[in-house]
Protein backbone atom coordinates (compact mmCIF):
# COMPACT_ATOMS: atom_id res chain seq x y z
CA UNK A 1 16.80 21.46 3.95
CA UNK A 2 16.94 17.47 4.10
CA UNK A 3 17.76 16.25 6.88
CA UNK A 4 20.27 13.33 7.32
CA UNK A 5 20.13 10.71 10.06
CA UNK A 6 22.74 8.23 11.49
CA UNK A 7 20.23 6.45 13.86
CA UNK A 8 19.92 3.00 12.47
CA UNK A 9 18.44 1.24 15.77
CA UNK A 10 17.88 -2.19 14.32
CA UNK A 11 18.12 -3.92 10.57
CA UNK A 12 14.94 -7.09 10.11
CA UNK A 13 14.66 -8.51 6.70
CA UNK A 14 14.12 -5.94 4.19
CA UNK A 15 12.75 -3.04 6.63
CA UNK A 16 15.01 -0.50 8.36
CA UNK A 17 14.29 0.97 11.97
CA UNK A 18 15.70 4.84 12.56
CA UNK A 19 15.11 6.17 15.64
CA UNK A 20 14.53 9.74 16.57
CA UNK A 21 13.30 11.09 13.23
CA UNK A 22 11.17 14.32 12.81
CA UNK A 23 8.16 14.74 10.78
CA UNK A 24 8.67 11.36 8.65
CA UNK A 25 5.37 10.90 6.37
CA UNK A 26 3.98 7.68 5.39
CA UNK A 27 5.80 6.74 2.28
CA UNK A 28 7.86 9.34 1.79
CA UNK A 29 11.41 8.58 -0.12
CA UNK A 30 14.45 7.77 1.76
CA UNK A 31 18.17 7.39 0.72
CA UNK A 32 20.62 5.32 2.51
CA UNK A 33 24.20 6.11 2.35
CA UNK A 34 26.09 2.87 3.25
CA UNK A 35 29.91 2.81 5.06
CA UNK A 36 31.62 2.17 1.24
CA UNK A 37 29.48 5.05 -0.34
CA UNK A 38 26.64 3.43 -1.83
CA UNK A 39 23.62 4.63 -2.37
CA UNK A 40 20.12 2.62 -1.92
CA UNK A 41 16.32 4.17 -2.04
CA UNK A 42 13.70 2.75 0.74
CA UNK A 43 10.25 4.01 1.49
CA UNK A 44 8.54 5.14 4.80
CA UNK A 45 6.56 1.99 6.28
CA UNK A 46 5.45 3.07 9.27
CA UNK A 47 6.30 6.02 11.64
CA UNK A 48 5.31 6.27 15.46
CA UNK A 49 7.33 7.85 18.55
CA UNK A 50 10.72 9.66 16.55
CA UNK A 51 10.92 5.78 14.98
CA UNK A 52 10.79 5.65 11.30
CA UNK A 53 10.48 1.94 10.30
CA UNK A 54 11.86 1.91 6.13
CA UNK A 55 11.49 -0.70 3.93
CA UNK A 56 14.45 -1.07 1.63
CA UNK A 57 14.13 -1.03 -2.07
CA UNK A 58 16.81 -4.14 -2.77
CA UNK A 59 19.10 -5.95 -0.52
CA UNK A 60 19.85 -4.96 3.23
CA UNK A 61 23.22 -6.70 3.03
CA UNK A 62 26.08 -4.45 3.94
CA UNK A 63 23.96 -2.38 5.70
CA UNK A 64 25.75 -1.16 9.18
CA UNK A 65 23.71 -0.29 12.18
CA UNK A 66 26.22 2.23 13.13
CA UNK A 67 27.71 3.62 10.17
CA UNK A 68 24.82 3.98 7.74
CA UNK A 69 22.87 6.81 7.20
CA UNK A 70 19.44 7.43 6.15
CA UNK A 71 18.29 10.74 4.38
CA UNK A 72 14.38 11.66 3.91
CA UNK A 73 13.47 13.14 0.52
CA UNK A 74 9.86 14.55 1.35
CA UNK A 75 8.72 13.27 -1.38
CA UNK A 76 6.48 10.06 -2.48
CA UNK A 77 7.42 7.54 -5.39
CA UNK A 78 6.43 9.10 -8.59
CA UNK A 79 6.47 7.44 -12.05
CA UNK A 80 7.59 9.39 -14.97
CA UNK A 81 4.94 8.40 -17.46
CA UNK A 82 4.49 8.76 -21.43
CA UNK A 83 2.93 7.87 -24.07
CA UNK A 84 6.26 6.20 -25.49
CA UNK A 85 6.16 3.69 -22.90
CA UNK A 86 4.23 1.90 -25.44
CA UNK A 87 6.17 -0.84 -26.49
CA UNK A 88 8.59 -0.85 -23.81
CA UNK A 89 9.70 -4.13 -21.02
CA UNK A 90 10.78 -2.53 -17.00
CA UNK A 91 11.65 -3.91 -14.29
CA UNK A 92 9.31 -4.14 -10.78
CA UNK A 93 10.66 -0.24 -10.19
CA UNK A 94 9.61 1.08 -13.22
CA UNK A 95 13.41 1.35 -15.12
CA UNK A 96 14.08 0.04 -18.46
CA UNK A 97 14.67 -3.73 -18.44
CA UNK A 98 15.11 -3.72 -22.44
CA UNK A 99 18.26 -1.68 -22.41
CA UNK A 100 16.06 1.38 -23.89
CA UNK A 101 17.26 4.62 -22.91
CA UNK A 102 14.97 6.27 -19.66
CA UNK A 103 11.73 7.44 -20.35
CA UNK A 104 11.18 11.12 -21.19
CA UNK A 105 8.67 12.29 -18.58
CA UNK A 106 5.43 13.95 -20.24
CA UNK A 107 4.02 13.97 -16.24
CA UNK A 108 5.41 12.38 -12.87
CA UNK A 109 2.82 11.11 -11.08
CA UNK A 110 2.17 9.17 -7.91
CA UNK A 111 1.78 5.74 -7.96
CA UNK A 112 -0.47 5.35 -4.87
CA UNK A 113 -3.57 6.43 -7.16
CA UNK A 114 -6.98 6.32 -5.50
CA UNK A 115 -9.88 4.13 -6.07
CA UNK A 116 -12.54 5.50 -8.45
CA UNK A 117 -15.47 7.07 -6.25
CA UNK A 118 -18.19 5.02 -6.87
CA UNK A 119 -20.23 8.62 -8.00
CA UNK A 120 -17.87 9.37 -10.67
CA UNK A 121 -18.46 5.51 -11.86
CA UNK A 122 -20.36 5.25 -15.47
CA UNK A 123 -22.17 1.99 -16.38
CA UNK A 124 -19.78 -0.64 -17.89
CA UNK A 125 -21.55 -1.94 -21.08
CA UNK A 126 -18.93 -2.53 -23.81
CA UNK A 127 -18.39 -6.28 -24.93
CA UNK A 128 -14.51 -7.08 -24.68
CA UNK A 129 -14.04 -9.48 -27.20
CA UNK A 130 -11.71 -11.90 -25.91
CA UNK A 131 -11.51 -15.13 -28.86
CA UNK A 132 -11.82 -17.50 -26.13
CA UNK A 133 -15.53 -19.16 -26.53
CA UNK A 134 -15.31 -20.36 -23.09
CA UNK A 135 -15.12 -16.52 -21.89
CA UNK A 136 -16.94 -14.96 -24.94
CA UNK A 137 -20.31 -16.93 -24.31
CA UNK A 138 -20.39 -17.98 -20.79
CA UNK A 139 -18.37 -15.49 -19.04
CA UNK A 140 -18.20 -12.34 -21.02
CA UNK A 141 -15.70 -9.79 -20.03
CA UNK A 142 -16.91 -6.00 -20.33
CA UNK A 143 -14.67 -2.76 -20.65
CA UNK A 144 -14.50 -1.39 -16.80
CA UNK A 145 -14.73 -4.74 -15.12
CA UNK A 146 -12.42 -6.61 -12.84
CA UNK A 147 -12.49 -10.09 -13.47
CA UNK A 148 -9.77 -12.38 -11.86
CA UNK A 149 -8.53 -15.64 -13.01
CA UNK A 150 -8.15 -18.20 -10.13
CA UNK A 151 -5.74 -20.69 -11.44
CA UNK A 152 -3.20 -23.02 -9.66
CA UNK A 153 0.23 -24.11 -9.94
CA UNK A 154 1.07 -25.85 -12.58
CA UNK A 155 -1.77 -24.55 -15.05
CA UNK A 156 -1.34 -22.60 -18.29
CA UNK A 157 -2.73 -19.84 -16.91
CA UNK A 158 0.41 -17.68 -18.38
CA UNK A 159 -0.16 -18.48 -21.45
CA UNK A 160 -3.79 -17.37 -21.21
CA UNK A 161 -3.42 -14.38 -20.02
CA UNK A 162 -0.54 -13.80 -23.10
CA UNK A 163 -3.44 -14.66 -25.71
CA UNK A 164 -5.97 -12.53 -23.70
CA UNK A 165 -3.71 -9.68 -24.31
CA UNK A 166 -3.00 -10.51 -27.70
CA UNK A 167 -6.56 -10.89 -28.69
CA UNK A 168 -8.46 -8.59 -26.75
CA UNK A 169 -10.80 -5.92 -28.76
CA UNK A 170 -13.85 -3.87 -28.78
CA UNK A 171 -16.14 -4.95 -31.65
CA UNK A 172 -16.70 -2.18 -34.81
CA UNK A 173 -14.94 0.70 -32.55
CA UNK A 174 -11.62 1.99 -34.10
CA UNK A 175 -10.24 2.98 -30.46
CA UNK A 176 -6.71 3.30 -28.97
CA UNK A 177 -6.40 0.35 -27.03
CA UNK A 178 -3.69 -0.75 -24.90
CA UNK A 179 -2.43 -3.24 -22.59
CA UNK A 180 -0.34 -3.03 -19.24
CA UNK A 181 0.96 -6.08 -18.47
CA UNK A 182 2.43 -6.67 -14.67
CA UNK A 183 4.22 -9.99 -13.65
CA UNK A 184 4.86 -10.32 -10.55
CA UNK A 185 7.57 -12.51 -8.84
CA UNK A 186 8.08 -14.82 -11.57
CA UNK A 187 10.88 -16.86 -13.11
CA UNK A 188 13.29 -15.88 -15.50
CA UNK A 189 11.93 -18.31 -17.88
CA UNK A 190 8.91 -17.13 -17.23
CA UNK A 191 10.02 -13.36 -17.89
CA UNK A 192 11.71 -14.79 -20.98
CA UNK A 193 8.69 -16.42 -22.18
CA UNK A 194 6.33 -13.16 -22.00
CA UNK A 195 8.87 -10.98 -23.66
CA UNK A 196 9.65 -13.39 -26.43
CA UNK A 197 5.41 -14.02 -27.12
CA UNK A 198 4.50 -10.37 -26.97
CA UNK A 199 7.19 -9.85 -29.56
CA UNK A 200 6.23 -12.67 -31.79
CA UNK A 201 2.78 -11.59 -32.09
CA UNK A 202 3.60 -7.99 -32.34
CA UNK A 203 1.54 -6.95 -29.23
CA UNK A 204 4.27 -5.48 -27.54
CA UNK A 205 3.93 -2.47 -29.85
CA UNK A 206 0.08 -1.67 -27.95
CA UNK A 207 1.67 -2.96 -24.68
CA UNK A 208 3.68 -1.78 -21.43
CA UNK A 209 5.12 -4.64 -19.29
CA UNK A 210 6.30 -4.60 -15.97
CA UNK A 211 8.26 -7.41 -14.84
CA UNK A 212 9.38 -8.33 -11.35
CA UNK A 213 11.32 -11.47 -10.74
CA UNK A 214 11.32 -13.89 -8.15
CA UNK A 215 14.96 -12.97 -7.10
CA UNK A 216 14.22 -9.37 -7.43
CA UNK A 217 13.33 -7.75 -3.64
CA UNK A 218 10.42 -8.96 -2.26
CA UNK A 219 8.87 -5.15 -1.18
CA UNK A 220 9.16 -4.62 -5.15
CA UNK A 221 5.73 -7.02 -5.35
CA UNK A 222 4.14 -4.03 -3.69
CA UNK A 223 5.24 -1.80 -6.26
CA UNK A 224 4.97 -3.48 -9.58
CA UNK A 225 1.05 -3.26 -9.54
CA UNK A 226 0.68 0.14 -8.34
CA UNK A 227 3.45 1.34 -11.37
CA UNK A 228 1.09 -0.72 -13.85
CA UNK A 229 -1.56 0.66 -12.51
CA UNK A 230 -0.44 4.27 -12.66
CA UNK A 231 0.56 3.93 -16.10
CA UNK A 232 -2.69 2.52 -16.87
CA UNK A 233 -4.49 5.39 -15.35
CA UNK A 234 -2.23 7.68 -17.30
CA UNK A 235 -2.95 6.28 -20.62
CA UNK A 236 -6.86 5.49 -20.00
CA UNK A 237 -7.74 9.27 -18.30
CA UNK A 238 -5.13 11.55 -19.94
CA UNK A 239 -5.18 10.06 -23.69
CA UNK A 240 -8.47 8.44 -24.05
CA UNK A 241 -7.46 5.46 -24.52
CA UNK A 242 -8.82 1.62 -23.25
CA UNK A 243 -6.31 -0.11 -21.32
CA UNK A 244 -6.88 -3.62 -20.52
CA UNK A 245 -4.56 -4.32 -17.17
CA UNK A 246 -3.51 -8.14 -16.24
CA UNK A 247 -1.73 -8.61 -13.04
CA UNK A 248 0.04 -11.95 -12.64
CA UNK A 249 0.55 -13.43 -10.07
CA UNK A 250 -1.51 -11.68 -7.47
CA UNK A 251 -0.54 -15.02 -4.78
CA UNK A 252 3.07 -13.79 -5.18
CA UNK A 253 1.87 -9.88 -3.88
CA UNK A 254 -0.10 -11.59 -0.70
CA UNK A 255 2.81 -13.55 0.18
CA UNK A 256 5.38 -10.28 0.45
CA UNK A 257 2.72 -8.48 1.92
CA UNK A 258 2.88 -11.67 4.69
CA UNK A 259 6.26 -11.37 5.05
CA UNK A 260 5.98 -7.42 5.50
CA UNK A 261 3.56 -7.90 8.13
CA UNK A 262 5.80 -10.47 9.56
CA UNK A 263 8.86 -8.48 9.59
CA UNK A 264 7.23 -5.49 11.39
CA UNK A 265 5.72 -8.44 14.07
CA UNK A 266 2.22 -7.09 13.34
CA UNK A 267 -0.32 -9.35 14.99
CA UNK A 268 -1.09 -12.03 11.87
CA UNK A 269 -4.88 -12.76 10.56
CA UNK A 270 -6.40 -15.73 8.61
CA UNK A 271 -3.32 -18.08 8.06
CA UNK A 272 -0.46 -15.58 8.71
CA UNK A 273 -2.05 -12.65 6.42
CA UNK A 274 -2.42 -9.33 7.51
CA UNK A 275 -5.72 -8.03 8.66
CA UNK A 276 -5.78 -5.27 7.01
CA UNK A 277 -5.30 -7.16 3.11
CA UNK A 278 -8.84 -7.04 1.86
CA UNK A 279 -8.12 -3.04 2.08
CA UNK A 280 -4.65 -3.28 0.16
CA UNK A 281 -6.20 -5.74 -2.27
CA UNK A 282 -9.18 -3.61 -2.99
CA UNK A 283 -6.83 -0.47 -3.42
CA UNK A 284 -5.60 -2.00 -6.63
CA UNK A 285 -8.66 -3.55 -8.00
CA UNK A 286 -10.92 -0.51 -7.00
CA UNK A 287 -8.56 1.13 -9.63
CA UNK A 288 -10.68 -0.37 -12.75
CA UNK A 289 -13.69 1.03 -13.55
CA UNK A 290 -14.82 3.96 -16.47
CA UNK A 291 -15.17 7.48 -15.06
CA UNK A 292 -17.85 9.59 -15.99
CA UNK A 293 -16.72 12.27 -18.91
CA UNK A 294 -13.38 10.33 -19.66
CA UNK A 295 -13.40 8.66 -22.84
CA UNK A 296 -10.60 6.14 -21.46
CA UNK A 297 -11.53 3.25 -19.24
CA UNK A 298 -9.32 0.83 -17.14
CA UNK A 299 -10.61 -2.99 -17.49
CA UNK A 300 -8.38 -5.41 -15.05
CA UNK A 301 -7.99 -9.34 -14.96
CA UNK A 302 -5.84 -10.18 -11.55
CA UNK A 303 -4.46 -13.88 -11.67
CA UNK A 304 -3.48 -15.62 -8.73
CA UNK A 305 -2.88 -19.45 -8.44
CA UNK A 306 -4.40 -20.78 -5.64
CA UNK A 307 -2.56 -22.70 -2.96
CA UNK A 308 -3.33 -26.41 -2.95
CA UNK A 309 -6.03 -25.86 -5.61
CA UNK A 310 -8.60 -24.33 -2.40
CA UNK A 311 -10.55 -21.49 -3.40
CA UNK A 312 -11.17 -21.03 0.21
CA UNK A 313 -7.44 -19.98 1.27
CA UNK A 314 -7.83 -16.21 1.74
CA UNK A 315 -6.10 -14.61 -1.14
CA UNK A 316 -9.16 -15.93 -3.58
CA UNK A 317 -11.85 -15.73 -1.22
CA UNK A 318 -11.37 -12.21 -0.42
CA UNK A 319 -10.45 -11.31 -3.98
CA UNK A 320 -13.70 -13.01 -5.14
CA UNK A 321 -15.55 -9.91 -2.48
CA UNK A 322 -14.32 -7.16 -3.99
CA UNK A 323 -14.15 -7.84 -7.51
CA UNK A 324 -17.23 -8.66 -9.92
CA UNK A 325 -16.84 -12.50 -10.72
CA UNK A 326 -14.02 -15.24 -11.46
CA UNK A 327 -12.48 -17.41 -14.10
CA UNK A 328 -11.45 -20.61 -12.71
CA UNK A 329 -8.90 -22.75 -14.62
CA UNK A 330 -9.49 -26.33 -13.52
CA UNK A 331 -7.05 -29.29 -12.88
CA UNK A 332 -9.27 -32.06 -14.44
CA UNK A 333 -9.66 -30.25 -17.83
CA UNK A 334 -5.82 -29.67 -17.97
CA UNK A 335 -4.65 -33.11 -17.38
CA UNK A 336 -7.12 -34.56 -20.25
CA UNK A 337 -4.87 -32.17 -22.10
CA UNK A 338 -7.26 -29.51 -23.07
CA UNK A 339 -6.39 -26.19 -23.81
CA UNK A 340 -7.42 -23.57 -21.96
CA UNK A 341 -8.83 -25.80 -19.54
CA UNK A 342 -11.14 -23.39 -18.37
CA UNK A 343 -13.60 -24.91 -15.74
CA UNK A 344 -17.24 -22.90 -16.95
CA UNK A 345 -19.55 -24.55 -14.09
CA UNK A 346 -17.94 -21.76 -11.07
CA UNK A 347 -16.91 -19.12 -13.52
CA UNK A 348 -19.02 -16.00 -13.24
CA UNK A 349 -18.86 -12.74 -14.71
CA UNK A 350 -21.45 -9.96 -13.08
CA UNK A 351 -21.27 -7.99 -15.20
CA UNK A 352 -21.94 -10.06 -18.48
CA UNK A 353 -25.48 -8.64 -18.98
CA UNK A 354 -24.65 -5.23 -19.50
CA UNK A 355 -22.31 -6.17 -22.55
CA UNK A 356 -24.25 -8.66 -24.48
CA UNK A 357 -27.19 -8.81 -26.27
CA UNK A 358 -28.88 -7.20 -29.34
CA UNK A 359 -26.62 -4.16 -30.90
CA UNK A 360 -23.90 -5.71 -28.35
CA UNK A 361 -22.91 -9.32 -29.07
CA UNK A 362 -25.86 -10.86 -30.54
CA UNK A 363 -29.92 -11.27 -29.38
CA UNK A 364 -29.55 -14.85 -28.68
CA UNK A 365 -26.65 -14.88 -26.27
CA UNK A 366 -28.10 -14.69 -23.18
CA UNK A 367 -30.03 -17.80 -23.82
CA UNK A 368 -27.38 -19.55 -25.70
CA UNK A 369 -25.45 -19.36 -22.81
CA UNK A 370 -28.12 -20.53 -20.27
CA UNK A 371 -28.62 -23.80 -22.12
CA UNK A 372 -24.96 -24.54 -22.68
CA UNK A 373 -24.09 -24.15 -18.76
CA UNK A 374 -26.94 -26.25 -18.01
CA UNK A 375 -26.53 -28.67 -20.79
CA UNK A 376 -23.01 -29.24 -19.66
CA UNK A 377 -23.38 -29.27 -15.78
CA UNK A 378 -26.27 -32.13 -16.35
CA UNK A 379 -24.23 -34.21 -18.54
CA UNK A 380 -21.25 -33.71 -16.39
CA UNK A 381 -23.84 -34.90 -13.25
CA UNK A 382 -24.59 -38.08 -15.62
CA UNK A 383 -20.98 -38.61 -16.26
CA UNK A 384 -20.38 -38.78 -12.14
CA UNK A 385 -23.77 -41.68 -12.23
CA UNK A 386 -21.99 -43.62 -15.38
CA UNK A 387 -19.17 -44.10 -13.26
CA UNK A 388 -21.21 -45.71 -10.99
CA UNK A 389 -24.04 -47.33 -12.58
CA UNK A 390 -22.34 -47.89 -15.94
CA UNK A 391 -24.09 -45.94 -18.92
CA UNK A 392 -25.66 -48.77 -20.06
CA UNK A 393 -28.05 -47.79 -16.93
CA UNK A 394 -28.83 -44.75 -18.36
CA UNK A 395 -31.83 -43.61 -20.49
CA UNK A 396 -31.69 -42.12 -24.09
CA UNK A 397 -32.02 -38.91 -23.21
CA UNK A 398 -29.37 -39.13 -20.57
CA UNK A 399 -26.70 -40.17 -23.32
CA UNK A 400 -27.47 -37.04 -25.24
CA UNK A 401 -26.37 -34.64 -22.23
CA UNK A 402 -23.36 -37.19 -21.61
CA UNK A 403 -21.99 -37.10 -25.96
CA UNK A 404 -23.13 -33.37 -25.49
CA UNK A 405 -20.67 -32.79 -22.44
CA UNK A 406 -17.76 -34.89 -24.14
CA UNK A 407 -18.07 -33.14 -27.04
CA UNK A 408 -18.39 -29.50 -25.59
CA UNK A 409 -15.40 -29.88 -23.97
CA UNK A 410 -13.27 -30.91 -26.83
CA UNK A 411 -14.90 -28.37 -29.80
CA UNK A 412 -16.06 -25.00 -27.26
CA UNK A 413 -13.65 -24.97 -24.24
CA UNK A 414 -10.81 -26.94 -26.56
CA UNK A 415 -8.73 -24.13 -28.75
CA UNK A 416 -5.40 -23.40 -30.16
CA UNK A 417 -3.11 -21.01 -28.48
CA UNK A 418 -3.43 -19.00 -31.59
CA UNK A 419 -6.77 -19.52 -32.05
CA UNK A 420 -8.97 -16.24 -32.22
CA UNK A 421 -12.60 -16.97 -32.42
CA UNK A 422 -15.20 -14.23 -32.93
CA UNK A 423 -18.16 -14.31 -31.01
CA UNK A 424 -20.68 -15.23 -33.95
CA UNK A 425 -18.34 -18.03 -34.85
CA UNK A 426 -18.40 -18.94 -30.97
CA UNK A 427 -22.29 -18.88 -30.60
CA UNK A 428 -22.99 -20.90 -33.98
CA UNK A 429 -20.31 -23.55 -32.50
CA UNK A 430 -22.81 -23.52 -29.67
CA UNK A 431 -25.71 -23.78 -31.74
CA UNK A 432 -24.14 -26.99 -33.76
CA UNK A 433 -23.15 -28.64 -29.88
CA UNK A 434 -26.64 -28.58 -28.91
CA UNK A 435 -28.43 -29.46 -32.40
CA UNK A 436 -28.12 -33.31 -30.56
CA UNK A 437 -31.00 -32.36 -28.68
CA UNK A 438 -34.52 -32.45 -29.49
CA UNK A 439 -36.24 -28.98 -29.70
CA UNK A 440 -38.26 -29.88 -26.81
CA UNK A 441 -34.52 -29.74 -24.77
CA UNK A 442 -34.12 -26.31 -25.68
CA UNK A 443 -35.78 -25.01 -22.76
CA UNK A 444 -33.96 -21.99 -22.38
CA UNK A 445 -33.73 -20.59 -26.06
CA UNK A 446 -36.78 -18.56 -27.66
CA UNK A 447 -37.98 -20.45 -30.65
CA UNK A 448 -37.53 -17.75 -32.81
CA UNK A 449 -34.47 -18.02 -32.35
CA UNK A 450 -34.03 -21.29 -32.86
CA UNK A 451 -35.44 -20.75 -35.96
CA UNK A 452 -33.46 -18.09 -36.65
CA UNK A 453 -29.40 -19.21 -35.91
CA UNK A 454 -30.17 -23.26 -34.76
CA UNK A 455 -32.06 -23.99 -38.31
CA UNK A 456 -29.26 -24.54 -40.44
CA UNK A 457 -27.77 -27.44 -37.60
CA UNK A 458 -30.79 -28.99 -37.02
CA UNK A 459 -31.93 -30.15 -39.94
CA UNK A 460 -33.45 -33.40 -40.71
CA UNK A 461 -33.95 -33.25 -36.81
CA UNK A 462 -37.12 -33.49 -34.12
């Protein structure tokens, strides 16, 4: 029998203190019955002593020390998943947000998951083919990985991650592929402008979205990914198919997880953060991966924005530990109005070698994108030196890596929105870039295959 408390000690922000409570578990369900009769659902925080500390799943207005009452449910949060969630928009709790009737549970399942144990892990190898040249080539994204996006305010990172999801495939495999989007305390026009693209491009049919505003409570930010998460899991392990997860915007999770911590007056870490974040972040990005014997897999591209544009604050830093690289969307390359301003020098993707290649992407992408990185980064060097010394200081060969960076950044990084490039159509856009170069530049392409893909742009060239 459940039993029913009328012990409210103390109300703080969205968390609830009941004292002399037996055998509470750590987030177990709880109802509160408020003086006028309504209802509201809270989870178990923390419990210690007979003192259940709850954390309130909406408002704690109205809520009466004395007169409320507070009901454990011995149970967990569980999501009622199925495949017909497909195409469907809900809110940071998991309910309908599109005005679509409930979902008809095929399982319920808990939405605290587990990361994958690193035995059951298989080798990530399958190229992700993105249509964004800048990721394609330099930073390619393969099926399993966790890749963030470090962005800032300000920056069309939403908008990137809506063409990610649009575009993503899996070259010559005919697989069910899906996408779980989560967006985490955003705007309404924000909210308005991810439902409205996904339906233009008719991705919301292969898609589940999860959207949490920024009015919305902030303890639903703790939720939202674990629900997207859980779905993911459901779709990837239970009907084989690939689910690519994006969770946006990862800053906006820290930040109620700060004001959690602050709330229960635990002792605060690195600028006001709990201690004990890397472990909550890695909890939800440990939950990508392919399992050995599943033909599903779970690929996952956090986004945060960073605050103040440092990649130092916390939030990135610690992200950048656990997961296996970074896209970084730079400032400079967005205010000379390119599009996705996509900053390749500090991007890395670990795991790029195990998708590309012969059979994969193509034989000469590994060198391809060796000489483009350091093609650019010299001639971005050179442009710092012409600044100072004036090109006219500068040698011949200098000027090549200075019109090769100018022009690398406005035909390879530069794209339309809409714009879905293949990666052959990506590496021969490379191969034209760099035909300003004499062979002898080419010092980190094989001359075969120069020979092979770089003939047809070189010629009538040294």
């Amino acid at each position: 029998m459940l039993k029913e408390y009328q012990t409210v000690t103390a109300v703080e922000g969205p968390l609830v203190f009941v004292d002399r409570v037996e055998n509470a578990a750590y987030n177990e369900l709880v109802e509160l019955r408020l003086p006028n009769g309504e209802l509201r659902k809270g989870q178990v925080l923390d419990t210690s002593r007979g003192v259940a500390v709850v954390q309130v799943f909406g408002s704690t207005t109205g809520l009466d020390v004395e007169k409320t009452s507070v009901r454990f449910l011995g149970d967990t949060m569980k999501l009622s998943v199925s495949k017909s969630m497909l195409g469907r928009v809900f809110n940071g709790l998991g309910e309908p947000r599109d005005n679509g009737a409930p979902i008809v549970a095929e399982k319920r399942l808990d939405i605290i998951g587990a990361a994958i144990n690193p035995q059951a892990r298989s080798r990530p190898e399958d190229f992700i083919q993105t249509g964004v040249s800048s990721l394609d080539v330099l930073n390619t994204l393969v099926r399993g990985q966790k890749l963030p996006l470090f962005s800032s305010s300000g920056l069309p990172h939403n908008q990137l991650a809506v063409q990610i999801a649009r575009q993503a495939k899996v070259l010559g495999k005919s697989e069910g592929f899906a996408v779980v989007f989560a967006a985490i305390g955003i705007t309404h026009e924000e909210s308005s402008f991810f439902i409205k693209e996904f339906e233009r491009t008719g991705a919301l049919s292969r898609a589940v979205l999860f959207l949490n505003l920024a009015d919305d409570p902030s303890v639903e930010r703790l939720i939202t990914p674990r629900l997207a998460l859980t779905t993911a899991e459901y779709l990837a392990y239970e009907k084989d198919m690939h689910v690519l997860v994006i969770l946006t915007d990862m800053t906006n999770y820290c930040e109620a997880l700060r004001e959690i911590a602050g709330a229960r007056k635990e002792v605060p870490g690195r600028r006001g953060y709990p201690g004990y974040m890397y472990t909550d972040l890695s909890m939800i990005y440990e939950r990508a991966g392919v399992i050995e014997g599943k033909k599903g897999s779970i690929t996952q591209i956090p986004i945060l924005s960073m605050p103040s544009d440092d990649i130092t604050h916390p939030i990135p830093d610690l992200t950048g530990y656990i997961t296996e690289g970074q896209i970084v969307v730079g400032r400079d390359l967005h205010r000379k109005g390119l599009y996705p301003p996509i900053d390749v020098l500090p991007c890395l993707s670990r795991l790029m070698n195990l998708g590309i290649g012969k059979g994969k992407t193509r034989e000469d992408h590994r060198g391809m994108a060796d000489q483009l990185y350091a093609a650019y980064s010299q001639g971005r060097d050179l442009r710092s030196l012409s600044a100072i010394v004036g090109e006219e200081a500068l040698t011949e060969g200098d000027r090549f890596y200075l019109k090769f960076a100018d022009a690398f950044e406005s035909q390879f990084i530069q794209q339309a929105r809409t714009e879905d490039r293949s990666i052959e159509g990506s590496l021969d856009l490379g191969w034209k870039l760099l035909s300003v170069f004499p062979e002898r530049e080419l010092k980190r392409l094989k001359l075969e295959f120069i020979e092979k893909y770089g003939k047809k742009f070189r010629e009538g060239k040294p």
